[in-house]
C-alpha atoms as a PDB file:
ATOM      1  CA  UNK A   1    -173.280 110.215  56.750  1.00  0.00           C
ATOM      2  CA  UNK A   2    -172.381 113.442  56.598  1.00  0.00           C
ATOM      3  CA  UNK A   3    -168.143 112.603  56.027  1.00  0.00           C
ATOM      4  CA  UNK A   4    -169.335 110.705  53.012  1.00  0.00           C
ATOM      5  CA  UNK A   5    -171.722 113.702  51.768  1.00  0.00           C
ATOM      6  CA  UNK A   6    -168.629 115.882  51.921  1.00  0.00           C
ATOM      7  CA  UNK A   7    -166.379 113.173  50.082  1.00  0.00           C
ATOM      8  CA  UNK A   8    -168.838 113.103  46.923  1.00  0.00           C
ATOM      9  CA  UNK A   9    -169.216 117.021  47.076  1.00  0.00           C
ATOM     10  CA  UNK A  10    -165.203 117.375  47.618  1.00  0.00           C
ATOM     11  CA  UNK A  11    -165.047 114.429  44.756  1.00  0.00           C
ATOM     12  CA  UNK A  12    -167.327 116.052  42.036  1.00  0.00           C
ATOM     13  CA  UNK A  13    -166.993 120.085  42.624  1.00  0.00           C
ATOM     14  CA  UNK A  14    -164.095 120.534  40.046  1.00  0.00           C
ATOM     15  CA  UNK A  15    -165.041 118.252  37.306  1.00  0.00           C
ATOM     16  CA  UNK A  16    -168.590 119.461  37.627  1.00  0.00           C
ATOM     17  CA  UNK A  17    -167.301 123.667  37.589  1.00  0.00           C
ATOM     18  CA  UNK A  18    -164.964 122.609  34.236  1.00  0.00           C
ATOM     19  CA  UNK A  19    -167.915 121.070  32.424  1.00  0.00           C
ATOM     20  CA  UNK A  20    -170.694 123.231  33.632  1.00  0.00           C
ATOM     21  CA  UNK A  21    -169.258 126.660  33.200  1.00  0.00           C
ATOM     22  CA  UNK A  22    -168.839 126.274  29.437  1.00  0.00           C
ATOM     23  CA  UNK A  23    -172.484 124.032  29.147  1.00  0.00           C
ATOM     24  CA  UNK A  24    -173.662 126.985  31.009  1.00  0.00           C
ATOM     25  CA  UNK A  25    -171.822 129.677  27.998  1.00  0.00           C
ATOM     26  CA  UNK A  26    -173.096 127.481  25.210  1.00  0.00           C
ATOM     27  CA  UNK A  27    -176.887 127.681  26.352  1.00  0.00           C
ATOM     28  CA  UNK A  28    -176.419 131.318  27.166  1.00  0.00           C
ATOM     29  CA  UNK A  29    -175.485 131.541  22.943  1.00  0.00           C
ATOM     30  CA  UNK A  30    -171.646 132.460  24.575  1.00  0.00           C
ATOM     31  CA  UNK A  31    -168.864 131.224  21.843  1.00  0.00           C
ATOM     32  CA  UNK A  32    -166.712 129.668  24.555  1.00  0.00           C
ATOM     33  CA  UNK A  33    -163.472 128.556  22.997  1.00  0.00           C
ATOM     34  CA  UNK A  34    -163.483 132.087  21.291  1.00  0.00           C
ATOM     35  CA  UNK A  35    -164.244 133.488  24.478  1.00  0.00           C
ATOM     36  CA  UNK A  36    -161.108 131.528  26.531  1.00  0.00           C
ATOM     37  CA  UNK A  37    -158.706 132.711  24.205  1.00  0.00           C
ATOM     38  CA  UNK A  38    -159.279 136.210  24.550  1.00  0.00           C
ATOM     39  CA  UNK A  39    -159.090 135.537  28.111  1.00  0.00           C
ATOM     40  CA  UNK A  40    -156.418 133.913  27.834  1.00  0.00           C
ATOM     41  CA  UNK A  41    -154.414 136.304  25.911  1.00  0.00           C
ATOM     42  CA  UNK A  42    -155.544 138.638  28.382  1.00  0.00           C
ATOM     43  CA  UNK A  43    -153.850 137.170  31.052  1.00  0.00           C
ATOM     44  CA  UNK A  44    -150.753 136.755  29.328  1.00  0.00           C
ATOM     45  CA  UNK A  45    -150.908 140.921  28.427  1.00  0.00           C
ATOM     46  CA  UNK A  46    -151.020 140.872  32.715  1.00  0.00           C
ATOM     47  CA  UNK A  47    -148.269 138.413  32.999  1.00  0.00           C
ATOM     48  CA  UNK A  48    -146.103 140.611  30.914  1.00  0.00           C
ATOM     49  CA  UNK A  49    -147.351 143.996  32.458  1.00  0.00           C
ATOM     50  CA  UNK A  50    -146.855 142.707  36.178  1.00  0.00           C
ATOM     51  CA  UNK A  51    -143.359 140.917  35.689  1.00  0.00           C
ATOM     52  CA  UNK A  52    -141.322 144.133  36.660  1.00  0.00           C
ATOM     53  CA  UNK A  53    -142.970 144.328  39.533  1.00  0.00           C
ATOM     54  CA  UNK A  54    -142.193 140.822  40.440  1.00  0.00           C
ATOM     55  CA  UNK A  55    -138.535 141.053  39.830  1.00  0.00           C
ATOM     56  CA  UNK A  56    -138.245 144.266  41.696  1.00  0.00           C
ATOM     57  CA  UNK A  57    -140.111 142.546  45.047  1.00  0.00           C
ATOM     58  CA  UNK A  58    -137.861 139.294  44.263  1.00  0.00           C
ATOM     59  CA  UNK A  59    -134.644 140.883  44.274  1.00  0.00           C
ATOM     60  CA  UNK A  60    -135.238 143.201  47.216  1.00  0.00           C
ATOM     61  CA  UNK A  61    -135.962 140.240  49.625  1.00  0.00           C
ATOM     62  CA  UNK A  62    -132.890 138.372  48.345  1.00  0.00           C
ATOM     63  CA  UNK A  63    -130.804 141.489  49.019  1.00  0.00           C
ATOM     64  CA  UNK A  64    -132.882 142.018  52.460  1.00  0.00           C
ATOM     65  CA  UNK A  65    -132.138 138.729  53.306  1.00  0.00           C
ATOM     66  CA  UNK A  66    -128.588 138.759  51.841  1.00  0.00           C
ATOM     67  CA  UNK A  67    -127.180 141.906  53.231  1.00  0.00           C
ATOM     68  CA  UNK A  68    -128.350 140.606  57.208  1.00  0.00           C
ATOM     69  CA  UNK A  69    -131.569 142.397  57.407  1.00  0.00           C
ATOM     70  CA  UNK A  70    -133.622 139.268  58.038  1.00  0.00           C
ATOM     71  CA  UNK A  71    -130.925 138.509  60.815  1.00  0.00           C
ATOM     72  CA  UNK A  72    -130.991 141.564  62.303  1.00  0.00           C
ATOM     73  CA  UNK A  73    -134.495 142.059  62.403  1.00  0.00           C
ATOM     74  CA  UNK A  74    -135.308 138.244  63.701  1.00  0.00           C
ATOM     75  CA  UNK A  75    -132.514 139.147  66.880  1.00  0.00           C
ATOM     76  CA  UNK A  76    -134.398 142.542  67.462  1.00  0.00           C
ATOM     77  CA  UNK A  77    -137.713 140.829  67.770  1.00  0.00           C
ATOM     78  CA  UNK A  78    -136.580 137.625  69.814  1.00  0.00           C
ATOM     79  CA  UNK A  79    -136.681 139.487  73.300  1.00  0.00           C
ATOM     80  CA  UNK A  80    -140.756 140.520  72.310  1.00  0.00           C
ATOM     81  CA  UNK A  81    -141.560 137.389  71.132  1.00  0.00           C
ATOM     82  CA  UNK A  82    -140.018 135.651  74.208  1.00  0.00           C
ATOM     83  CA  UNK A  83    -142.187 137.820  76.540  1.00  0.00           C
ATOM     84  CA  UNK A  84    -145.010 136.688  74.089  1.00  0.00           C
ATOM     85  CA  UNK A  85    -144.187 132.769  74.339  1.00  0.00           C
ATOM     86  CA  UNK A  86    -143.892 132.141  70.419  1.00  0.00           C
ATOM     87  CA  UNK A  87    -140.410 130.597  69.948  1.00  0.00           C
ATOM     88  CA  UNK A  88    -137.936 132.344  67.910  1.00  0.00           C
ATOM     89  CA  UNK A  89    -137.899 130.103  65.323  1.00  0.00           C
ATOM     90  CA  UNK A  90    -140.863 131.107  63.815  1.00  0.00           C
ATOM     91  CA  UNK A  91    -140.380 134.876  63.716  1.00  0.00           C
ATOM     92  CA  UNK A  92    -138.777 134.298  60.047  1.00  0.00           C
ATOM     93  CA  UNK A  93    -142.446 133.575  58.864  1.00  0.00           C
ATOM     94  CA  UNK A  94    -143.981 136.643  60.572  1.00  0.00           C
ATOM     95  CA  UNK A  95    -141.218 138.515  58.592  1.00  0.00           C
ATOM     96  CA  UNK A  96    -141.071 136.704  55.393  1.00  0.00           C
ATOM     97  CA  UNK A  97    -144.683 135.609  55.086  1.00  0.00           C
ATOM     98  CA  UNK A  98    -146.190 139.495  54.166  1.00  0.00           C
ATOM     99  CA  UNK A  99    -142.973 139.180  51.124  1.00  0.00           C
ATOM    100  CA  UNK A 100    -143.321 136.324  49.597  1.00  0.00           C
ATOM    101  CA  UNK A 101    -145.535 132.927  49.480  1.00  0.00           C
ATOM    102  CA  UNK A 102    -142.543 130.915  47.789  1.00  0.00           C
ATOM    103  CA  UNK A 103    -140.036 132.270  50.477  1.00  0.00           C
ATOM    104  CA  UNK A 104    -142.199 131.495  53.538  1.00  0.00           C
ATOM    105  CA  UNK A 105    -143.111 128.181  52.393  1.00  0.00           C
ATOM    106  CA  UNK A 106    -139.507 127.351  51.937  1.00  0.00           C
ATOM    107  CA  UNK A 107    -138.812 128.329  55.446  1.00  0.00           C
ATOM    108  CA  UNK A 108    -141.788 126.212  56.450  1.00  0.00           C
ATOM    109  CA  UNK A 109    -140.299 123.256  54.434  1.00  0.00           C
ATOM    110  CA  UNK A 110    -136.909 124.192  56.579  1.00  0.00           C
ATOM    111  CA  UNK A 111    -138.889 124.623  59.704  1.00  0.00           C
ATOM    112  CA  UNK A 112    -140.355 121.368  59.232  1.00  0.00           C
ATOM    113  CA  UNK A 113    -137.567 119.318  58.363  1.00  0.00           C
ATOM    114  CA  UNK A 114    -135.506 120.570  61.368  1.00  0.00           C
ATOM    115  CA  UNK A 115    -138.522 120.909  64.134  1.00  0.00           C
ATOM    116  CA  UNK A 116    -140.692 118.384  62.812  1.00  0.00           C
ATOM    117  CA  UNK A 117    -144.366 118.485  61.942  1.00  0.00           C
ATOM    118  CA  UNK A 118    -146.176 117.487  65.287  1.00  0.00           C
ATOM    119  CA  UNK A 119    -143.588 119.719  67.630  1.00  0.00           C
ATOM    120  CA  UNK A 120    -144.518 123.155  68.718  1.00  0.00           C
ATOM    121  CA  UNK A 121    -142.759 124.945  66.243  1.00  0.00           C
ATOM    122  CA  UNK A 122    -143.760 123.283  63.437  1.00  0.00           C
ATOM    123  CA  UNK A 123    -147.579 122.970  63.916  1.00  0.00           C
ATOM    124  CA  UNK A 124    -147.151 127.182  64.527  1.00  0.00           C
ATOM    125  CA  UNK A 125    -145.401 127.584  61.247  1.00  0.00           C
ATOM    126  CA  UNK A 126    -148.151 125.857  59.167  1.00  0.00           C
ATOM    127  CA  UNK A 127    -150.553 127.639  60.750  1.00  0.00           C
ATOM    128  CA  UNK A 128    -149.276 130.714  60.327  1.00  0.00           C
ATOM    129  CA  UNK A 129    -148.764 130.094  56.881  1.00  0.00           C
ATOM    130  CA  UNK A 130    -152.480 129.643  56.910  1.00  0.00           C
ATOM    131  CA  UNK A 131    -153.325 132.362  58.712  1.00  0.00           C
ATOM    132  CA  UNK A 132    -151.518 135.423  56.933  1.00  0.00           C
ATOM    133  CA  UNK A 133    -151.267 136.661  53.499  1.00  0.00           C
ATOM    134  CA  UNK A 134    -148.283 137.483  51.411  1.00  0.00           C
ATOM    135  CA  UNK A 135    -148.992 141.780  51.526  1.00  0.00           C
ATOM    136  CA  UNK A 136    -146.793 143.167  49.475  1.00  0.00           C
ATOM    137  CA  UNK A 137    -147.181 140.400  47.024  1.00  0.00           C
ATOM    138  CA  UNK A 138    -150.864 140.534  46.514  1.00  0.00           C
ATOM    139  CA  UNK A 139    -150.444 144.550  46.603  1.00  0.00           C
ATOM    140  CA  UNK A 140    -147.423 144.377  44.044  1.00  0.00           C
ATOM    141  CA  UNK A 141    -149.452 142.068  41.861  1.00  0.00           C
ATOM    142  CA  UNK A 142    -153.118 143.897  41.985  1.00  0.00           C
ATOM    143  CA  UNK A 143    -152.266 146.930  41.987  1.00  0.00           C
ATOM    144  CA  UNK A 144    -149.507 146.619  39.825  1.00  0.00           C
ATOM    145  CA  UNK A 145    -151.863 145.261  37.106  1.00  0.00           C
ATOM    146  CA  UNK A 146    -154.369 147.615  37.371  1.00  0.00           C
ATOM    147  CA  UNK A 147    -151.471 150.861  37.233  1.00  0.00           C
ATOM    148  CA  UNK A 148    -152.318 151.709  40.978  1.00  0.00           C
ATOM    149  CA  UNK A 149    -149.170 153.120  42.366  1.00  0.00           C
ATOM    150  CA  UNK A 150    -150.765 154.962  45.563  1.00  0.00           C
ATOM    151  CA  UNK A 151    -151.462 152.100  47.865  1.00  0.00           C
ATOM    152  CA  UNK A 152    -152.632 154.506  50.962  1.00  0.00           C
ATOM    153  CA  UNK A 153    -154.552 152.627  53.343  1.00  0.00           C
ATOM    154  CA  UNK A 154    -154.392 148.742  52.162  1.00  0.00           C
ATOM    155  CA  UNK A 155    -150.517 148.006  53.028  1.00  0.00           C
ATOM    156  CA  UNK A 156    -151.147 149.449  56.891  1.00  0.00           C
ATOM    157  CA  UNK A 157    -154.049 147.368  56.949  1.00  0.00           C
ATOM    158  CA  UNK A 158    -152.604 144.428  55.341  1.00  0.00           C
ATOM    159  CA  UNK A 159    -149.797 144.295  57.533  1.00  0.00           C
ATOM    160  CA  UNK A 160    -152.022 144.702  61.079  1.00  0.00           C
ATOM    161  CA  UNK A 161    -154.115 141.743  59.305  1.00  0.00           C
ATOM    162  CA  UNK A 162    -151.129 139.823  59.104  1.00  0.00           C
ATOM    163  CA  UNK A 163    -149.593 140.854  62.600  1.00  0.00           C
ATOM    164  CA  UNK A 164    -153.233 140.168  63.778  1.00  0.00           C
ATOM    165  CA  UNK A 165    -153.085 136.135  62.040  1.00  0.00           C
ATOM    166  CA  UNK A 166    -149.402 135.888  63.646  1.00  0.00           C
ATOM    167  CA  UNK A 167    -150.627 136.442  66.955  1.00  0.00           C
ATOM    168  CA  UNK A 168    -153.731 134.590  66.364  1.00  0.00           C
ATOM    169  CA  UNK A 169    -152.051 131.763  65.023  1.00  0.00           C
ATOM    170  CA  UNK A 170    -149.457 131.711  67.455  1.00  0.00           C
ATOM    171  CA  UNK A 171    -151.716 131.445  70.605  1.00  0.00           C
ATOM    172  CA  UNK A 172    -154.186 129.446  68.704  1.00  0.00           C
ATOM    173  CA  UNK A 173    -151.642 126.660  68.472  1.00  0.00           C
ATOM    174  CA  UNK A 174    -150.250 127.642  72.374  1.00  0.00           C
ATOM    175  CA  UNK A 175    -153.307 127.283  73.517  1.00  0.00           C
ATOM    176  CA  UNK A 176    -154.164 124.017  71.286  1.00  0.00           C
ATOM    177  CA  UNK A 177    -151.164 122.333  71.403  1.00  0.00           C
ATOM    178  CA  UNK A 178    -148.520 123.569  74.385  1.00  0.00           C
ATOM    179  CA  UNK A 179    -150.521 122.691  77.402  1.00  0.00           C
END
């Protein structure tokens, strides 16, 4: 009973948000259309005021990846990892995940593909993926919209979240799906 509550809730939510918000404007006296285009042209002004950012975050993982660093960085964290039980495969996502969502999905795609969804490797990839935010990303994008250039405390915290959903995730699926 309660699958097939969740299946008409799951099958109604959206269409019933993208006709009630604007029922909802209109009996409030909002003019709605008038009201999504200046939104919309709002986020376009964004789109256009965050791009550098972007390109600057894109380019420096390519050359990070590029130049070795992602190489270098996966070897000098094998040996912890090991000690930790989390195969080496998936350090790539702990490193690529906080960068970009794009780049860690394609190494999930890879990871899956080569490992397979069901093995060990695989099921810790998605989860991670689940489990950790892109940092510098969301930090590039929201601050760089609203002219914040002093991050101070949120990229430390960020990254412990993520380290924090990496480990999490990591035992989560030992733990689930190893014994």
């Amino acid at each position: 009973m309660l699958i097939k509550i969740m299946e008409a809730i799951s099958r109604w939510a959206i269409p019933i948000v993208v006709l009630g918000v604007p029922l909802w404007g209109l009996m409030r006296g909002v003019k709605v259309y008038e009201a999504f285009v200046e939104g919309a042209k709002q986020g376009l002004l964004t789109t256009v005021r965050i791009t550098p950012y972007l390109i600057a975050m894109f380019v420096a993982i390519r050359v990070f990846r590029v130049a070795g660093g992602m190489a270098l960085l996966v070897r000098a964290l094998t040996p912890i990892t090991g000690i930790l039980s989390i195969p080496p495969e998936v350090v790539p996502m702990f490193i690529i995940r906080p960068l970009s969502g794009s780049g860690a999905l394609s190494m999930l795609r890879e990871l899956l593909t080569t490992h397979g969804p069901d093995s060990l490797v695989g099921l810790m990839a998605s989860t991670i993926q689940g489990s950790t935010e892109t940092t510098f990303y969301v930090i590039t994008i929201y601050f760089g919209a609203v002219n914040i250039t002093r991050v101070r405390h949120s990229l430390p915290i960020g990254l412990w979240a993520d380290f924090i959903g990496f480990v999490a995730a990591a035992y989560a699926c030992i733990w689930l799906f190893a014994r």
